[in-house]
N, C-alpha and C. Protein backbone atom coordinates (compact mmCIF):
# COMPACT_ATOMS: atom_id res chain seq x y z
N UNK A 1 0.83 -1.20 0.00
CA UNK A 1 0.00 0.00 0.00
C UNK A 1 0.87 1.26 0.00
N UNK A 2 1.74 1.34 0.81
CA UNK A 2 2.79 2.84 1.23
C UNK A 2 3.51 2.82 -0.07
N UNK A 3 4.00 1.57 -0.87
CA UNK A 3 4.81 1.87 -2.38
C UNK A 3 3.80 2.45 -3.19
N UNK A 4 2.75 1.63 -3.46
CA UNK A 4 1.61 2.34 -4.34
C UNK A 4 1.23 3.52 -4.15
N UNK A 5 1.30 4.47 -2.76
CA UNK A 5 1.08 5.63 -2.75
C UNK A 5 2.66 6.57 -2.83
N UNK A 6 3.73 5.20 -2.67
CA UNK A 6 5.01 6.65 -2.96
C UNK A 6 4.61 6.79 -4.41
N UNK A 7 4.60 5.78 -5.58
CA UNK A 7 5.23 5.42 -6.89
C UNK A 7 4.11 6.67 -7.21
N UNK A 8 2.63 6.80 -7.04
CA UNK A 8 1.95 7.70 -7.56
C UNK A 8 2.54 8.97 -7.16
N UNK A 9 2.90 9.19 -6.06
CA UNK A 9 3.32 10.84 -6.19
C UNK A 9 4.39 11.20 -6.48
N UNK A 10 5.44 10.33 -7.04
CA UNK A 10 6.42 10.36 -7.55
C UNK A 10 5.93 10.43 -9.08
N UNK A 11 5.12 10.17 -9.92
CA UNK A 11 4.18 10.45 -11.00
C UNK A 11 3.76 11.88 -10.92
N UNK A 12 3.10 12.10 -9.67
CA UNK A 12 2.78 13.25 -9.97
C UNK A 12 3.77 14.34 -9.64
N UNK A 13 4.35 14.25 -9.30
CA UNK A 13 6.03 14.54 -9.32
C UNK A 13 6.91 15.24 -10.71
N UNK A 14 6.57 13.60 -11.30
CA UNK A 14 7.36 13.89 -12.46
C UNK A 14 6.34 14.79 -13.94
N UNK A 15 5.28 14.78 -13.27
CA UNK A 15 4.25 15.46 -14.54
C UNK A 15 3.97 17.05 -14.01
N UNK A 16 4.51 17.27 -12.64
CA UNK A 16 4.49 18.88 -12.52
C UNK A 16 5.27 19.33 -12.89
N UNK A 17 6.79 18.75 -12.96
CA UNK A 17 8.06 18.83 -13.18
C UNK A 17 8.18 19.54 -14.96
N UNK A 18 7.13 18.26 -15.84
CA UNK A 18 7.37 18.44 -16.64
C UNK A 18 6.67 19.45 -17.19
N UNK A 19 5.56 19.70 -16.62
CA UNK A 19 4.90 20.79 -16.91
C UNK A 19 5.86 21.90 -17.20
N UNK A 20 6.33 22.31 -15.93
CA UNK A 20 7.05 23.36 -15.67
C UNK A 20 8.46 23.43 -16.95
N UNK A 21 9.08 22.08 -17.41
CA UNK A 21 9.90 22.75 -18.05
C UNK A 21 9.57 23.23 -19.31
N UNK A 22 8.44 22.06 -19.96
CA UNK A 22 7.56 22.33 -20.95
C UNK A 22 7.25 23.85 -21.34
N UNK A 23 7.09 24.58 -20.16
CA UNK A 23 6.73 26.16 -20.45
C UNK A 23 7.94 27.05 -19.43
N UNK A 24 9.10 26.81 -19.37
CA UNK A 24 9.77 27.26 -18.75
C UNK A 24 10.75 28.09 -20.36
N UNK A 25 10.58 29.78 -20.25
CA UNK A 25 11.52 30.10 -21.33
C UNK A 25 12.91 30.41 -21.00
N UNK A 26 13.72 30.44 -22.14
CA UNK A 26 15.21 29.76 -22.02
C UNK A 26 15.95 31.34 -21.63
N UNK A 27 15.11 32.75 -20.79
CA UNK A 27 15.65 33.94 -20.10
C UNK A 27 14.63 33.86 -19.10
N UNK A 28 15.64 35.01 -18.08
CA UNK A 28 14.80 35.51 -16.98
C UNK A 28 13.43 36.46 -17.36
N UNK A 29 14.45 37.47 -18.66
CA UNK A 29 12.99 38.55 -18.98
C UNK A 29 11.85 37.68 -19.42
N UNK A 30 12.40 36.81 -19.95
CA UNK A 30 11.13 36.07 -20.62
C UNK A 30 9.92 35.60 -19.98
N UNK A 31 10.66 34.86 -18.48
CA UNK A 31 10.22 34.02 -17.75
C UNK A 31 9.69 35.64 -17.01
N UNK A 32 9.96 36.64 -16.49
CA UNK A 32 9.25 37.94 -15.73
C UNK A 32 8.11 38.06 -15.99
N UNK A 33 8.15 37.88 -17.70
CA UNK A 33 6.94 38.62 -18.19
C UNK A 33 5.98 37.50 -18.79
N UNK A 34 5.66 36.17 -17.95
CA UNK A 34 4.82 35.53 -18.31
C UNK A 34 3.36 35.80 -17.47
N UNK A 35 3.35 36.27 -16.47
CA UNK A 35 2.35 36.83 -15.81
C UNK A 35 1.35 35.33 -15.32
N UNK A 36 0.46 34.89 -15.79
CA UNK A 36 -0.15 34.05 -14.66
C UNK A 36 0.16 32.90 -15.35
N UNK A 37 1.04 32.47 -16.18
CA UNK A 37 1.22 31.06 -16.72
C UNK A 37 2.81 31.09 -15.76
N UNK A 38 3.41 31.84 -15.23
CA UNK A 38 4.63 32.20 -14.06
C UNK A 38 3.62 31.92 -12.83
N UNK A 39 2.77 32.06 -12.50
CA UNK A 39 2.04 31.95 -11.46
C UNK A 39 1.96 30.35 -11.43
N UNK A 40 1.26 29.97 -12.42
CA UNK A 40 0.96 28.23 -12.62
C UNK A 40 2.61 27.67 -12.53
N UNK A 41 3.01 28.06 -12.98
CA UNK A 41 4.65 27.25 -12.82
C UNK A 41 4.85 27.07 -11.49
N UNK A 42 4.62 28.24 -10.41
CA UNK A 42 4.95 28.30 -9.08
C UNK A 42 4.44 26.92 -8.42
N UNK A 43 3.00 27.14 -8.64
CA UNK A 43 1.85 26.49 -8.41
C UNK A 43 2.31 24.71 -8.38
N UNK A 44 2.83 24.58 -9.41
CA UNK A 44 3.60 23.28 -9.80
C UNK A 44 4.51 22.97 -9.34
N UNK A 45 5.45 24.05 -9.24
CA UNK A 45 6.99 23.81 -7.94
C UNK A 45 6.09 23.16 -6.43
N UNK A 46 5.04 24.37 -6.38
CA UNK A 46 4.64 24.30 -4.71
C UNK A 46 3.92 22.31 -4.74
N UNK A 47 3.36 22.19 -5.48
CA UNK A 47 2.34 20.72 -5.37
C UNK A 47 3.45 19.58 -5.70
N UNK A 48 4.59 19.86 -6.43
CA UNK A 48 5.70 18.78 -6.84
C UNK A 48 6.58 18.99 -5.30
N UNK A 49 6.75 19.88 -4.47
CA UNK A 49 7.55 19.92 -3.19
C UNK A 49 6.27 19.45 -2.19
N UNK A 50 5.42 19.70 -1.99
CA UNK A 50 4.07 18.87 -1.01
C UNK A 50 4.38 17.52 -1.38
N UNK A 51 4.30 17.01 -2.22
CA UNK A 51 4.66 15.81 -2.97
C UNK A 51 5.91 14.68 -2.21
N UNK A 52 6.61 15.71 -2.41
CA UNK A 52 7.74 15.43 -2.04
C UNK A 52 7.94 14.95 -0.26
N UNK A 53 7.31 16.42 0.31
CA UNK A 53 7.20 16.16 1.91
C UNK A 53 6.54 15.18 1.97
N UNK A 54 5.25 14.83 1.26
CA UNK A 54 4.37 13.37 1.43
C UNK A 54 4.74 12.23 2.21
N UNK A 55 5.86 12.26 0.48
CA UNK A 55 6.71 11.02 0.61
C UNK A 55 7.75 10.65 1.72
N UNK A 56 8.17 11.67 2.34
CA UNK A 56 8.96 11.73 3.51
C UNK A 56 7.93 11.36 4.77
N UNK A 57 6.66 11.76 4.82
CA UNK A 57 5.91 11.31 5.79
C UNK A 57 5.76 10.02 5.86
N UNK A 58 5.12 9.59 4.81
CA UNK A 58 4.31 7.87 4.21
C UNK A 58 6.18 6.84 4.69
N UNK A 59 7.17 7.22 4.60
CA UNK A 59 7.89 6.76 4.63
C UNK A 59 8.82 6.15 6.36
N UNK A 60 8.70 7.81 6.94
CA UNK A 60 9.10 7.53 8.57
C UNK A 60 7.92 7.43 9.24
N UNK A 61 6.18 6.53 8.82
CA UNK A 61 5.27 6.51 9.30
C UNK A 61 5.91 4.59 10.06
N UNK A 62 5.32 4.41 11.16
CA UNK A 62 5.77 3.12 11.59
C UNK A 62 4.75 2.38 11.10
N UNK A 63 5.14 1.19 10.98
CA UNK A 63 4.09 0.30 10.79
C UNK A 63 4.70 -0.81 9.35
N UNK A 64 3.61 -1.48 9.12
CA UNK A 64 4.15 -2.21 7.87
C UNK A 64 4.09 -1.44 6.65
């Protein structure tokens, strides 16, 4: 059960990730002046790092 819920958020992990580079442009000005698609990128950092802490929980949880 605890693998089946790391392996999925490690999925969703890797599909915020990709989001983000998918629309990530190759300058800073570029990346300044995207306005709320820079917002959604954040958005994706923030839910791919929750993600992340998850997995650190599900992991030092005791039990089987």
């Amino acid at each position: 059960m605890r693998s089946v819920l790391i392996r999925t958020k490690l999925k969703e992990i890797e599909e915020s990730i990709g989001l983000v580079e998918a629309h990530l442009p190759t300058t800073f000005g570029a990346f300044s002046q995207l306005g709320l698609v820079k917002d959604g990128m954040y958005k994706q950092l923030e839910f791919a790092l929750e993600n992340i802490f998850d997995i650190c929980a599900i992991i030092n949880q005791r039990g089987p």
